[in-house]
PDB file of N, CA and C in Angstrom:
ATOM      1  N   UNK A   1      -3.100  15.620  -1.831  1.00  0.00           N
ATOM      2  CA  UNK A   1      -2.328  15.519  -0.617  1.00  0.00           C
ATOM      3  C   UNK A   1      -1.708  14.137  -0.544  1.00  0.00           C
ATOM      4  N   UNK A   2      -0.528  14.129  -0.362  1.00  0.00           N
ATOM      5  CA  UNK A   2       0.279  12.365  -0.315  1.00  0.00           C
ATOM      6  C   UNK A   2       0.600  12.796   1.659  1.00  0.00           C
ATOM      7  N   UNK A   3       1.018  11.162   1.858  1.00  0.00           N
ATOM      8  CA  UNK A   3       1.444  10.816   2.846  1.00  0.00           C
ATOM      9  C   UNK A   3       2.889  10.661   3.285  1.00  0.00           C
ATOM     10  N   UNK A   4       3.711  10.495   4.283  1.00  0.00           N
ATOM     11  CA  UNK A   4       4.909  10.133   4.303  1.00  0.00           C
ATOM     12  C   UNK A   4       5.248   8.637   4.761  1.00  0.00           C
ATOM     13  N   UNK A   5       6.012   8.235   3.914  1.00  0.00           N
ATOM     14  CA  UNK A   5       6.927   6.845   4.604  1.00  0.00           C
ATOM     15  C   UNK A   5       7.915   7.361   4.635  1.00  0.00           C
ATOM     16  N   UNK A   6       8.696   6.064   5.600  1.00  0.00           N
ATOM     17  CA  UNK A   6      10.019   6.467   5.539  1.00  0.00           C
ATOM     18  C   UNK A   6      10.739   5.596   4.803  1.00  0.00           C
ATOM     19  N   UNK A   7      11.673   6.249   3.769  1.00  0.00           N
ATOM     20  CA  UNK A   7      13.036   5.408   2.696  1.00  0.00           C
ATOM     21  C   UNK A   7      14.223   5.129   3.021  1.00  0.00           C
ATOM     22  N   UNK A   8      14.875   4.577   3.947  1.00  0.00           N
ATOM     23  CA  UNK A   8      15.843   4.081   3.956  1.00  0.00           C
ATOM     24  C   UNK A   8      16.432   5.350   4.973  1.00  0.00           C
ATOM     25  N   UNK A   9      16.154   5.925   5.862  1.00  0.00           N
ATOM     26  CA  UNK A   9      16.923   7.074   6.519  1.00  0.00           C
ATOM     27  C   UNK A   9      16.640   8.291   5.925  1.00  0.00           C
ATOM     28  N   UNK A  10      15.449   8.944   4.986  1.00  0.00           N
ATOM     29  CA  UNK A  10      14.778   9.925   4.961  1.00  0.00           C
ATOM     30  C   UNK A  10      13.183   9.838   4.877  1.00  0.00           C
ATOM     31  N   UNK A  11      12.589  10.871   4.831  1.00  0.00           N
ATOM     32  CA  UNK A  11      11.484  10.844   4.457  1.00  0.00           C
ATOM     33  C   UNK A  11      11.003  11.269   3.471  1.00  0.00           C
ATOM     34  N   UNK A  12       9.945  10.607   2.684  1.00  0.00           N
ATOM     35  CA  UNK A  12       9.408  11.390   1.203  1.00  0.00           C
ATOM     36  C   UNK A  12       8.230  11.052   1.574  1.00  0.00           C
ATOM     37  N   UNK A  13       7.451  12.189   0.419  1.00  0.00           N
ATOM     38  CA  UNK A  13       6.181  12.001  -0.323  1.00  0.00           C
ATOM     39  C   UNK A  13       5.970  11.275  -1.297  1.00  0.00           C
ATOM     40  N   UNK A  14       4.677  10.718  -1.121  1.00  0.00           N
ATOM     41  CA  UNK A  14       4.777   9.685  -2.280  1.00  0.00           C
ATOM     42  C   UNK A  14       3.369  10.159  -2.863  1.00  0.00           C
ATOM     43  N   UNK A  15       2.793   9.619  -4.333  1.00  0.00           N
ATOM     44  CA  UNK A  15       1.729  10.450  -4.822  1.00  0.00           C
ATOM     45  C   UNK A  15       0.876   9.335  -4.256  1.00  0.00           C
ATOM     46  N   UNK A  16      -0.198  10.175  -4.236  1.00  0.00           N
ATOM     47  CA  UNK A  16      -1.463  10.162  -3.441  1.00  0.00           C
ATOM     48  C   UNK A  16      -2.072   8.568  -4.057  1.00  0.00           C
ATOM     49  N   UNK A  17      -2.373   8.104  -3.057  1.00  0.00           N
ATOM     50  CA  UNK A  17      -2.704   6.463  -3.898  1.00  0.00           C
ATOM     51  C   UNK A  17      -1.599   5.193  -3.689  1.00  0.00           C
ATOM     52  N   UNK A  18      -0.682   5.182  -3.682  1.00  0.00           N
ATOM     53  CA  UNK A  18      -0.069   4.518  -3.591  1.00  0.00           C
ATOM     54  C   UNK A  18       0.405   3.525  -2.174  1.00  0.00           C
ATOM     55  N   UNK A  19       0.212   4.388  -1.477  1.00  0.00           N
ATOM     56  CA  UNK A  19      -0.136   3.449  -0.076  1.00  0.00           C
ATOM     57  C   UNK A  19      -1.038   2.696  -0.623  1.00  0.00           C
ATOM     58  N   UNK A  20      -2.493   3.296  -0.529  1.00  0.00           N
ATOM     59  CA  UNK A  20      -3.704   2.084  -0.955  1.00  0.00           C
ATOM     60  C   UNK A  20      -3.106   1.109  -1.828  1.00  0.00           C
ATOM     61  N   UNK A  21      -2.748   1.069  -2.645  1.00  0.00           N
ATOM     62  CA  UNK A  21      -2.091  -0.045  -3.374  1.00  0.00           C
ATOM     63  C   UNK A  21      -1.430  -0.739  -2.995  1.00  0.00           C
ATOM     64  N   UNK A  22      -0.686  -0.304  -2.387  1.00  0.00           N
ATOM     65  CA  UNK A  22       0.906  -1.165  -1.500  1.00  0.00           C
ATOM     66  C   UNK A  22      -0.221  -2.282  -0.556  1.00  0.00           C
ATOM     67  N   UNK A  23      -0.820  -1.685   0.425  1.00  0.00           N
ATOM     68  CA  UNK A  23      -1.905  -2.285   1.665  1.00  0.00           C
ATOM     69  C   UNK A  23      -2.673  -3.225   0.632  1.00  0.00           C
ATOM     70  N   UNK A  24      -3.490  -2.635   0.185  1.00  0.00           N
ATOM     71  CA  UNK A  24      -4.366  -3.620  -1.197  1.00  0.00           C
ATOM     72  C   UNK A  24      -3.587  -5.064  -1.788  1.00  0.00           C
ATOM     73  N   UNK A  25      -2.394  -4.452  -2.204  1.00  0.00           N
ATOM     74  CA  UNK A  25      -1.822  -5.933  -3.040  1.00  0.00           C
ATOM     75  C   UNK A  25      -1.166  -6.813  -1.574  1.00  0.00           C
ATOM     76  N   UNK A  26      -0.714  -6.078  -0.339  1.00  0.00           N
ATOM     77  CA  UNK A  26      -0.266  -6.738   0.390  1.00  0.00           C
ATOM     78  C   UNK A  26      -1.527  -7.720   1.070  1.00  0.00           C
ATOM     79  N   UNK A  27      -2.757  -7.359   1.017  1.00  0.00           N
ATOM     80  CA  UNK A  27      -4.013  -7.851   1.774  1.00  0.00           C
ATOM     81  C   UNK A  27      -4.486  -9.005   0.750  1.00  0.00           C
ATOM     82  N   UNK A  28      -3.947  -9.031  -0.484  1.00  0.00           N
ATOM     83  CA  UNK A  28      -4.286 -10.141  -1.592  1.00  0.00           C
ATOM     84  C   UNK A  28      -3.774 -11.074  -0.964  1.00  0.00           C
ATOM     85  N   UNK A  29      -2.938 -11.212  -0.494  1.00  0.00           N
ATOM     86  CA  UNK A  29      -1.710 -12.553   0.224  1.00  0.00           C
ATOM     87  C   UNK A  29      -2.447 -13.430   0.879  1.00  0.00           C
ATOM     88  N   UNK A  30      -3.238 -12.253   2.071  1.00  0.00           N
ATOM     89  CA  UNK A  30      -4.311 -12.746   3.219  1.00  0.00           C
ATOM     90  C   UNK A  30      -4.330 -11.897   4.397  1.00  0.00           C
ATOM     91  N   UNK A  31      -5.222 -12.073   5.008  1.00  0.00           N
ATOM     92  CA  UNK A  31      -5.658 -10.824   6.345  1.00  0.00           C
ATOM     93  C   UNK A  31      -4.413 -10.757   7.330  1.00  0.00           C
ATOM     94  N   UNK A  32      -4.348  -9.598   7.627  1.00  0.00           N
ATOM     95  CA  UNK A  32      -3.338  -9.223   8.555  1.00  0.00           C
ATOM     96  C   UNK A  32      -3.616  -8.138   9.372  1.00  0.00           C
ATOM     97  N   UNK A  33      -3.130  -7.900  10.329  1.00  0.00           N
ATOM     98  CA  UNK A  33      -3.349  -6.589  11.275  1.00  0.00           C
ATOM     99  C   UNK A  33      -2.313  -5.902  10.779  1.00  0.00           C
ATOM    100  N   UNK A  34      -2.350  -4.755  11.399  1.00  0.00           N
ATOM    101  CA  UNK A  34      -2.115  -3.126  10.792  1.00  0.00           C
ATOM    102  C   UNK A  34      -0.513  -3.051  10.785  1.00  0.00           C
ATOM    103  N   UNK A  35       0.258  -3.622  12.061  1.00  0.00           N
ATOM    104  CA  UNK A  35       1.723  -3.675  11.833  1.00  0.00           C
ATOM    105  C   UNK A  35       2.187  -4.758  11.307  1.00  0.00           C
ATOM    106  N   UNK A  36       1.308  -5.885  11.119  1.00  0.00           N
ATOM    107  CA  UNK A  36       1.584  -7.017  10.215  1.00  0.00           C
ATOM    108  C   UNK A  36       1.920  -6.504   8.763  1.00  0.00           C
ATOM    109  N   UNK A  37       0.944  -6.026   8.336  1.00  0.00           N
ATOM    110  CA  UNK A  37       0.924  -5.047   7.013  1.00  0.00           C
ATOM    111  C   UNK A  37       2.254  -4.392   6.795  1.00  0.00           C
ATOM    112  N   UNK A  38       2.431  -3.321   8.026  1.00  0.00           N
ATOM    113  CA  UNK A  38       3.573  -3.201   7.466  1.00  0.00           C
ATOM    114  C   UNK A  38       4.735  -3.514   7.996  1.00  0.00           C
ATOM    115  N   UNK A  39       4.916  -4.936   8.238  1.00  0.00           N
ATOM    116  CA  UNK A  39       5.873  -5.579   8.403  1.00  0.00           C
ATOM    117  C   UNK A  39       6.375  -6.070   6.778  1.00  0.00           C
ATOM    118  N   UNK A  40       4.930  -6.521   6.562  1.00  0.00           N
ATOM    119  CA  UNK A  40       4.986  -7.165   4.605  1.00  0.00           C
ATOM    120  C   UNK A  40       5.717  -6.110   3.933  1.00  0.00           C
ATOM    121  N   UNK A  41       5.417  -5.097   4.041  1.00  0.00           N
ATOM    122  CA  UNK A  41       5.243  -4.136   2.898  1.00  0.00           C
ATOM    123  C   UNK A  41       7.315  -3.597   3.261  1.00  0.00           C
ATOM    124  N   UNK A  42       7.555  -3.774   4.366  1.00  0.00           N
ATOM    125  CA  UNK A  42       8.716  -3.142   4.767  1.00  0.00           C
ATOM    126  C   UNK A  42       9.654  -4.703   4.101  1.00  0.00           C
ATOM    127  N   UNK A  43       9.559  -5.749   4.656  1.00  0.00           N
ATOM    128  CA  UNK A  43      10.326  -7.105   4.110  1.00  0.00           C
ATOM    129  C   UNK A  43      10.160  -6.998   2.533  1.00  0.00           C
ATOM    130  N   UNK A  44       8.587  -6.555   1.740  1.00  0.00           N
ATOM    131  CA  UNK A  44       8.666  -6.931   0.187  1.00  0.00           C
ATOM    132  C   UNK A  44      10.085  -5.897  -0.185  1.00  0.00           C
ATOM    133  N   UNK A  45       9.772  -5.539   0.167  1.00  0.00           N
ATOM    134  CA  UNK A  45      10.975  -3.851  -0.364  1.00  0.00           C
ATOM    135  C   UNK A  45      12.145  -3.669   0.021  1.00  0.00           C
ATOM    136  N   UNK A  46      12.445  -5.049   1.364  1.00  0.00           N
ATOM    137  CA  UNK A  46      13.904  -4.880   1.417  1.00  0.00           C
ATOM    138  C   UNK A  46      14.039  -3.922   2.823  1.00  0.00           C
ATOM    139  N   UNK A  47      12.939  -3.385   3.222  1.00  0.00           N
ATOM    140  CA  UNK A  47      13.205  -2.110   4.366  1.00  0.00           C
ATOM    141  C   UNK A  47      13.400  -0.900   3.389  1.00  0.00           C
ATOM    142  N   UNK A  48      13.496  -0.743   1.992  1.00  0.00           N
ATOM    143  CA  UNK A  48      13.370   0.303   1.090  1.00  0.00           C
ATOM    144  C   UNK A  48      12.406   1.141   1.685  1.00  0.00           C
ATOM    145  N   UNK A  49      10.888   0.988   2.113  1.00  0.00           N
ATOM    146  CA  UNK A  49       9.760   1.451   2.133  1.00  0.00           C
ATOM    147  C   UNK A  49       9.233   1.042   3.612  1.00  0.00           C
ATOM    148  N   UNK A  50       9.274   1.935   4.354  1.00  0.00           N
ATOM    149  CA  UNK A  50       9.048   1.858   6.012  1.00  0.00           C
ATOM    150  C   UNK A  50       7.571   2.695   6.004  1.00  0.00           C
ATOM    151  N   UNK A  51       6.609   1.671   6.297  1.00  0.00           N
ATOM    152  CA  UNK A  51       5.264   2.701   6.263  1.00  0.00           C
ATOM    153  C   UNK A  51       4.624   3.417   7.821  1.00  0.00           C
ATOM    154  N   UNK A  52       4.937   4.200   8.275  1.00  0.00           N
ATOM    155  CA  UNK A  52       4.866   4.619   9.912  1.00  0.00           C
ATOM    156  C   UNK A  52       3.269   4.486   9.930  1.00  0.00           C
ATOM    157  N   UNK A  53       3.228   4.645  11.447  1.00  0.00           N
ATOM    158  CA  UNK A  53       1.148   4.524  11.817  1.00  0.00           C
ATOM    159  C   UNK A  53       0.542   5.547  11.665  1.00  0.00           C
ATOM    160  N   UNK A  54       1.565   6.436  11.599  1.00  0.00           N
ATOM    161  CA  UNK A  54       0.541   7.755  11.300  1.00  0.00           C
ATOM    162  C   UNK A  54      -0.335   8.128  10.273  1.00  0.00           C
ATOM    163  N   UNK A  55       0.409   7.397   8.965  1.00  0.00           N
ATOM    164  CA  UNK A  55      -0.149   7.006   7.413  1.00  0.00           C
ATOM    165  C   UNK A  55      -0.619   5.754   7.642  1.00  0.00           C
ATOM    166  N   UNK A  56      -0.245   4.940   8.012  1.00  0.00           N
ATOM    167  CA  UNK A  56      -0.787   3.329   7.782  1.00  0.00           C
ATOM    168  C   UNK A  56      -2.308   3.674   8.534  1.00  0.00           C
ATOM    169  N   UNK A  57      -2.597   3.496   9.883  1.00  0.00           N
ATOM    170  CA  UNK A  57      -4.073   3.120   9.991  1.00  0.00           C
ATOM    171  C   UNK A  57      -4.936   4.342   9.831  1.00  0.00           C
ATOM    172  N   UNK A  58      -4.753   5.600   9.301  1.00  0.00           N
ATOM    173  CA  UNK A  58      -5.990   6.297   8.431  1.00  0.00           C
ATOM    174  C   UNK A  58      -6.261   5.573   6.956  1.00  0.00           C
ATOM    175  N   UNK A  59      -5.111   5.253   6.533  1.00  0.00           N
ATOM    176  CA  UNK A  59      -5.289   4.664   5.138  1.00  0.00           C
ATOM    177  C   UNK A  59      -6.085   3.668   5.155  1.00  0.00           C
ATOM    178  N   UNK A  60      -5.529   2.740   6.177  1.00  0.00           N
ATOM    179  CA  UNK A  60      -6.945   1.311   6.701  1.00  0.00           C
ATOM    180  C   UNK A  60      -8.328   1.801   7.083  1.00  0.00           C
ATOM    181  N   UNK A  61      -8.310   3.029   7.888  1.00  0.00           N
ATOM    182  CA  UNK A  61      -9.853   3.281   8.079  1.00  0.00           C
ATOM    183  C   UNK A  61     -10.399   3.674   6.784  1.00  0.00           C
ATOM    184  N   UNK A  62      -9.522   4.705   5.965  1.00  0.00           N
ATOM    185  CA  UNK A  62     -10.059   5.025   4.387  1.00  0.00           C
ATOM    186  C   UNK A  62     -10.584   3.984   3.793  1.00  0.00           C
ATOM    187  N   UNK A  63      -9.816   2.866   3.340  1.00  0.00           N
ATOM    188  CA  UNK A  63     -10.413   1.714   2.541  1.00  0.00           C
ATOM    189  C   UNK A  63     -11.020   0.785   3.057  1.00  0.00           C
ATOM    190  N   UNK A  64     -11.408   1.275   4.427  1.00  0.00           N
ATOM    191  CA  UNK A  64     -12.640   0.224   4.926  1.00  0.00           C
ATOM    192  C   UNK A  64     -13.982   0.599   4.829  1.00  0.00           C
ATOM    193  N   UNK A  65     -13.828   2.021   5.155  1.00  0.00           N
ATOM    194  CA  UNK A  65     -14.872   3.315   4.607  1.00  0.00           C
ATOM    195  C   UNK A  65     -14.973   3.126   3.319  1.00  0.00           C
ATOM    196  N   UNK A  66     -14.661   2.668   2.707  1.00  0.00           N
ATOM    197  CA  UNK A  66     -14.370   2.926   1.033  1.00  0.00           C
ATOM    198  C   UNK A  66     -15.281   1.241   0.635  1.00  0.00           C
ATOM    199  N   UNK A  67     -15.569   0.450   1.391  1.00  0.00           N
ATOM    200  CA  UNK A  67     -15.686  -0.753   1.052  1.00  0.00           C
ATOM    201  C   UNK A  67     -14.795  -2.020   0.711  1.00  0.00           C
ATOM    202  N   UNK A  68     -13.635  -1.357   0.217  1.00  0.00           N
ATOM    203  CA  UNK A  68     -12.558  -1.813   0.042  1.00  0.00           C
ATOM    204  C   UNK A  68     -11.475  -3.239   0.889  1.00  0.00           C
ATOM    205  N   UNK A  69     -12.433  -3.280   2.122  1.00  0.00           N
ATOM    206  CA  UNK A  69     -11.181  -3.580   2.882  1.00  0.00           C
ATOM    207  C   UNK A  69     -12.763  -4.017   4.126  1.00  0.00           C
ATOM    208  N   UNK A  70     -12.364  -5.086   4.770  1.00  0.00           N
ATOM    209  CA  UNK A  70     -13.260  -5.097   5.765  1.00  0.00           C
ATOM    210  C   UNK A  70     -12.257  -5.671   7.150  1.00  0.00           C
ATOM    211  N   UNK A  71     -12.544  -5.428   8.536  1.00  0.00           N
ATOM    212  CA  UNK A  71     -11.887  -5.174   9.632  1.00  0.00           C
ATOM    213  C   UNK A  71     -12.547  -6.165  10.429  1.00  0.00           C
ATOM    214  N   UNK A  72     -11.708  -7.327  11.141  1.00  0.00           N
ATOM    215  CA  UNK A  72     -12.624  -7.758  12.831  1.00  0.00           C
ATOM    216  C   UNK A  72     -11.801  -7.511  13.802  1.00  0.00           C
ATOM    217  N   UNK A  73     -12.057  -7.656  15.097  1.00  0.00           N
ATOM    218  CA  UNK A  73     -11.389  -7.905  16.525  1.00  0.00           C
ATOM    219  C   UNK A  73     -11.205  -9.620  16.838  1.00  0.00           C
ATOM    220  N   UNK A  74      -9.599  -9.849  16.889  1.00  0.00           N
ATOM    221  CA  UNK A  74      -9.637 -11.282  17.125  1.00  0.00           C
ATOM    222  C   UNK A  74      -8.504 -11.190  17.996  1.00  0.00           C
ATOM    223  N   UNK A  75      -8.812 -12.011  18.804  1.00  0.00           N
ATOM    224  CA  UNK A  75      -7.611 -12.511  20.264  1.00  0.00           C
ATOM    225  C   UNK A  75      -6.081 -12.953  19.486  1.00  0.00           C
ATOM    226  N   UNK A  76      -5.670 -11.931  19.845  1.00  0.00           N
ATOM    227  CA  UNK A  76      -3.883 -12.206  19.498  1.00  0.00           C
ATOM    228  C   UNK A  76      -3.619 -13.712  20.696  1.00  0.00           C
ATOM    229  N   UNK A  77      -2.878 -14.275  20.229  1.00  0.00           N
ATOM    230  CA  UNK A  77      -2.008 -15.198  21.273  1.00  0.00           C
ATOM    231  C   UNK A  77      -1.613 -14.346  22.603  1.00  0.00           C
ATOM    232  N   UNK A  78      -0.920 -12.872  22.342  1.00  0.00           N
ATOM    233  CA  UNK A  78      -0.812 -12.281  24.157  1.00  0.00           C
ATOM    234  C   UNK A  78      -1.980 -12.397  24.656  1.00  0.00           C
ATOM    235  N   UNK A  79      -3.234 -12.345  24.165  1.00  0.00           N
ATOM    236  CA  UNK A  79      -4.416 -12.157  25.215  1.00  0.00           C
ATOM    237  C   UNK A  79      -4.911 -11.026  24.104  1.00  0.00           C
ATOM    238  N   UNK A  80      -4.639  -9.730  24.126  1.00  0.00           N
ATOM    239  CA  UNK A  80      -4.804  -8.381  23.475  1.00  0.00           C
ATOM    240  C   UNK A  80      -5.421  -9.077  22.458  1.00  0.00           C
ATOM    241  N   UNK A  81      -6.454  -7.712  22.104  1.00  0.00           N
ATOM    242  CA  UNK A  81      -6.906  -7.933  20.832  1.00  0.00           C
ATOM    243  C   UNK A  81      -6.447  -7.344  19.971  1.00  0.00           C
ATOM    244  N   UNK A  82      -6.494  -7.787  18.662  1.00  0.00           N
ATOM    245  CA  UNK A  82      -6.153  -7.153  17.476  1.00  0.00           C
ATOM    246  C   UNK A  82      -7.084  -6.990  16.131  1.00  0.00           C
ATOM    247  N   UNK A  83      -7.045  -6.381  15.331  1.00  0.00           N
ATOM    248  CA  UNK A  83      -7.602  -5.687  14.099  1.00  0.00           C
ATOM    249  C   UNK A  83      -6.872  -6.424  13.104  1.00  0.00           C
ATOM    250  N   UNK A  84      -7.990  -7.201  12.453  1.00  0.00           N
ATOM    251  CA  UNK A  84      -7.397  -8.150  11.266  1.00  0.00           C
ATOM    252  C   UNK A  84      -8.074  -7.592  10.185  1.00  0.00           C
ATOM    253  N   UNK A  85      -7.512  -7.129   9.035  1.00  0.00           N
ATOM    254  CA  UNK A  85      -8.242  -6.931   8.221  1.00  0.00           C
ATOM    255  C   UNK A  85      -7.879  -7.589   6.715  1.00  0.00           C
ATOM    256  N   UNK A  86      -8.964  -7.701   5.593  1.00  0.00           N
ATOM    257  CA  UNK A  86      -8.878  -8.281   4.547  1.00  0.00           C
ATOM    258  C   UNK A  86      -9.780  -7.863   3.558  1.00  0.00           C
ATOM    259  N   UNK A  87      -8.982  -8.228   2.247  1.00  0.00           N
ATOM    260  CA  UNK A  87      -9.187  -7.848   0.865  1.00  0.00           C
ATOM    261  C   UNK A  87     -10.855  -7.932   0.845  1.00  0.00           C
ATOM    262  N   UNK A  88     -11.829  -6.995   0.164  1.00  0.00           N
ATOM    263  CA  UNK A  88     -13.130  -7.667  -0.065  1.00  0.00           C
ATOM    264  C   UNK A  88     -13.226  -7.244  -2.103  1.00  0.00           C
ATOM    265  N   UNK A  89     -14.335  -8.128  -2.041  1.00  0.00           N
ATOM    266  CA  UNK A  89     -14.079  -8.441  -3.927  1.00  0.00           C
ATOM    267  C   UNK A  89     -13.840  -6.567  -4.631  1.00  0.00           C
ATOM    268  N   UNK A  90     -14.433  -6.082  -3.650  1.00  0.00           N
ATOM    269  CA  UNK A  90     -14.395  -4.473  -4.372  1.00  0.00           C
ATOM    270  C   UNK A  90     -13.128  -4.140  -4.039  1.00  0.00           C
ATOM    271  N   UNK A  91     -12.478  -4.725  -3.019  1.00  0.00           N
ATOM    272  CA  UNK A  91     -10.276  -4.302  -3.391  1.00  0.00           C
ATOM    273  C   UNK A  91      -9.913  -4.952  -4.168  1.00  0.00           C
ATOM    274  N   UNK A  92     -10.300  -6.131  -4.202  1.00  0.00           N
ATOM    275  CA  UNK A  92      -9.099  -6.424  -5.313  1.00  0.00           C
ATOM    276  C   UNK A  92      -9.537  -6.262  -6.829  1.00  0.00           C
ATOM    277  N   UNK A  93     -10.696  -5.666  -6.755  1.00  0.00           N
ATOM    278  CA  UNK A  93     -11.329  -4.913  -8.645  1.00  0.00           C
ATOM    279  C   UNK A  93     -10.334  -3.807  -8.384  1.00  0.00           C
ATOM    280  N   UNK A  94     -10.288  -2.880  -7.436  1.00  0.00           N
ATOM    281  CA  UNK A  94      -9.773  -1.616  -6.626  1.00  0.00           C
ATOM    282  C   UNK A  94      -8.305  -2.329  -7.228  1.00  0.00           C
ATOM    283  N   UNK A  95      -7.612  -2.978  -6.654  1.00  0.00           N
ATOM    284  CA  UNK A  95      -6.211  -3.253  -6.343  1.00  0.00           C
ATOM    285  C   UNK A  95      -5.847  -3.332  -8.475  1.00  0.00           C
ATOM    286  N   UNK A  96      -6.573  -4.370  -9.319  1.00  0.00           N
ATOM    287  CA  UNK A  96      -6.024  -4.754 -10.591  1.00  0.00           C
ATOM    288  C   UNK A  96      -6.184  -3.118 -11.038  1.00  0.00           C
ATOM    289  N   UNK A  97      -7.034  -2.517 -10.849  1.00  0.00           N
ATOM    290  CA  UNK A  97      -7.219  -1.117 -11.859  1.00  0.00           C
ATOM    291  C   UNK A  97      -5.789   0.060 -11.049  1.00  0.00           C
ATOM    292  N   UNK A  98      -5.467  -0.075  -9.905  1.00  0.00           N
ATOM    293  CA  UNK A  98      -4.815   0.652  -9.103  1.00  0.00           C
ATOM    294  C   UNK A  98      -3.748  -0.043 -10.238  1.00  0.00           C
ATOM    295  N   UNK A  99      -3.458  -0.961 -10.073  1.00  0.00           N
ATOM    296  CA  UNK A  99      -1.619  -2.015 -10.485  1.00  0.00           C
ATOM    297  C   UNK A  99      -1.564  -0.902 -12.185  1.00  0.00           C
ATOM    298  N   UNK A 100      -3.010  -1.544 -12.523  1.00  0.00           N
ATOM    299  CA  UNK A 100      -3.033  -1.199 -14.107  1.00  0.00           C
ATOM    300  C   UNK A 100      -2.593   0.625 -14.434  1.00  0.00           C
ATOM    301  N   UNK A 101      -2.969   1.175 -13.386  1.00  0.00           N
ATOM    302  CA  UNK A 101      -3.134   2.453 -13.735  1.00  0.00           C
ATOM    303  C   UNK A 101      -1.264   3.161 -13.178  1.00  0.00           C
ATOM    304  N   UNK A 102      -0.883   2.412 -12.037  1.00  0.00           N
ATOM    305  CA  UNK A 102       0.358   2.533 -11.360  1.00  0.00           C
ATOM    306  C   UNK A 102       1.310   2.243 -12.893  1.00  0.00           C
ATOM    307  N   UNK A 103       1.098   0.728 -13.329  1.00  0.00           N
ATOM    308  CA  UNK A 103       1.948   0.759 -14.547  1.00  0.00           C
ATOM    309  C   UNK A 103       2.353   1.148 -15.878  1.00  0.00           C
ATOM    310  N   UNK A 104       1.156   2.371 -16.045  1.00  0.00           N
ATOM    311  CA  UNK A 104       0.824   3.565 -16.849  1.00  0.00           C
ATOM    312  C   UNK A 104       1.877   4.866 -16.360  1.00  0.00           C
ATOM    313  N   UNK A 105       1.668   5.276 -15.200  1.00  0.00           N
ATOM    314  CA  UNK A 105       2.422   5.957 -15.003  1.00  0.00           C
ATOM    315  C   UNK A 105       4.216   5.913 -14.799  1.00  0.00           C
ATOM    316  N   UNK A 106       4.088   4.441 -14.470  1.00  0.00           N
ATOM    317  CA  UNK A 106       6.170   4.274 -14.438  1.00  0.00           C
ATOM    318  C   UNK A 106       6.165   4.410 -15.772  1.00  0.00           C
ATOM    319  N   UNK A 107       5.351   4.086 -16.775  1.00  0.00           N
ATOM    320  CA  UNK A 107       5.973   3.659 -18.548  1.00  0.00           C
ATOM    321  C   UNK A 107       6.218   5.247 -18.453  1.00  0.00           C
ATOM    322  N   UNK A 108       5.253   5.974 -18.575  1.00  0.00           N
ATOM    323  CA  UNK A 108       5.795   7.427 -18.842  1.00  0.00           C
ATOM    324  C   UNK A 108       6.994   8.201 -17.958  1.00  0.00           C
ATOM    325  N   UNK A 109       6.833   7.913 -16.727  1.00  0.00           N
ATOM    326  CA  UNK A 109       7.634   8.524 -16.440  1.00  0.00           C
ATOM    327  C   UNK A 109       9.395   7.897 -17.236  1.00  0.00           C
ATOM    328  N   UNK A 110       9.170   6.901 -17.198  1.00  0.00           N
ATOM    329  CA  UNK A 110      10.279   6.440 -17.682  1.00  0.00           C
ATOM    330  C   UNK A 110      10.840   6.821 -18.768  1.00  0.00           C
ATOM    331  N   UNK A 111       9.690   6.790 -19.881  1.00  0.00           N
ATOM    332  CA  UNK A 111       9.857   7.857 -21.089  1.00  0.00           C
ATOM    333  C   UNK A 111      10.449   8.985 -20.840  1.00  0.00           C
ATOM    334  N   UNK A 112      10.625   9.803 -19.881  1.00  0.00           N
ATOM    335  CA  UNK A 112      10.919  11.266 -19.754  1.00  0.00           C
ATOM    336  C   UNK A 112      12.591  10.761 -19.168  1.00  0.00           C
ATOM    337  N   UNK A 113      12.654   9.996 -18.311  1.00  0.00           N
ATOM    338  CA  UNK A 113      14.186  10.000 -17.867  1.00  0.00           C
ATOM    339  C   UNK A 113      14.436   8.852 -18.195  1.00  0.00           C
ATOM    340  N   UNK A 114      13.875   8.599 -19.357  1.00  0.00           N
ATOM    341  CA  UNK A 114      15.136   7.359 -20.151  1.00  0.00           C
ATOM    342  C   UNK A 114      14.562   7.792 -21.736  1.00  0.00           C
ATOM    343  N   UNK A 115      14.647   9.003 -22.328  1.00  0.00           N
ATOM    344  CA  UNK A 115      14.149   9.102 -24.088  1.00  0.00           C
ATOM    345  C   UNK A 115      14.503   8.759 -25.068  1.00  0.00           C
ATOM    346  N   UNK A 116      13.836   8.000 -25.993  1.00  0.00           N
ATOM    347  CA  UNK A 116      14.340   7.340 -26.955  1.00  0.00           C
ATOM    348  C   UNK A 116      14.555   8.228 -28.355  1.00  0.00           C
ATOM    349  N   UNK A 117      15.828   7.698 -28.704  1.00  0.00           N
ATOM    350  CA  UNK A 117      16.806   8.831 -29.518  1.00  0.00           C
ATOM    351  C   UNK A 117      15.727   8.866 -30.522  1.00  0.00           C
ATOM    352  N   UNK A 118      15.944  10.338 -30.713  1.00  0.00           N
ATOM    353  CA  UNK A 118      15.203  10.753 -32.039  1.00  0.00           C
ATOM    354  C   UNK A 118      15.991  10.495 -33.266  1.00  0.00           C
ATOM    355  N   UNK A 119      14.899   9.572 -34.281  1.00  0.00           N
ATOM    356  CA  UNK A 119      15.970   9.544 -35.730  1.00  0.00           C
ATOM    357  C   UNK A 119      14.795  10.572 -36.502  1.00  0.00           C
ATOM    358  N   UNK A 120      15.764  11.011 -37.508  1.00  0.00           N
ATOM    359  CA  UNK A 120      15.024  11.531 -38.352  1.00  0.00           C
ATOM    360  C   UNK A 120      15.296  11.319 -39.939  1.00  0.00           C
TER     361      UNK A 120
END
């Protein structure tokens, strides 16, 4: 099952995992709350990649559940509190094997819509 962001004025599916990664490498930087996150993730990309809340904070409860990711309550400047969360050593083992395994799959896919001429 994948999630939806939004791309530039539509919506897609993206394969399953890849949020976690996006959140993961964005939480390497340093702790942020949940629309902070994807404020990062929307600026790294240009606004390419708009991550809505409906996907963003299950994905945060997932990888906090997961160990991945740990959460506090800290006083925003309005007063309100907010949900800061940050990388723990089991994301970012999580995050290098995610990158490693993400850059496995562009090589191939790439192979298929870019093939290198057959000599014979």
């Amino acid at each position: 099952m994948g999630y939806i962001v939004r791309m530039k004025r539509s919506r897609i599916e993206f394969v399953q995992g890849t949020l976690d990664m996006l959140i993961l490498r964005t939480l390497a930087h340093g702790p942020l709350h949940g629309y902070g996150i994807a404020q990062a993730i929307g600026r790294t990309t240009d606004s390419a990649i708009q991550v809505e809340a409906g996907s963003l904070y299950p994905a945060l409860q997932r990888l906090e559940l997961q160990g991945l990711l740990t959460a506090q309550w800290e006083a925003a400047r309005s007063g309100r509190r907010t949900r800061i969360y940050q990388l723990t050593p089991a994301g970012e083992k999580r995050l290098q094997a995610e990158v490693s395994r993400w850059e496995q799959f562009v090589g191939a896919v790439a192979l298929v819509l870019y093939p290198k001429p057959v000599t014979e």
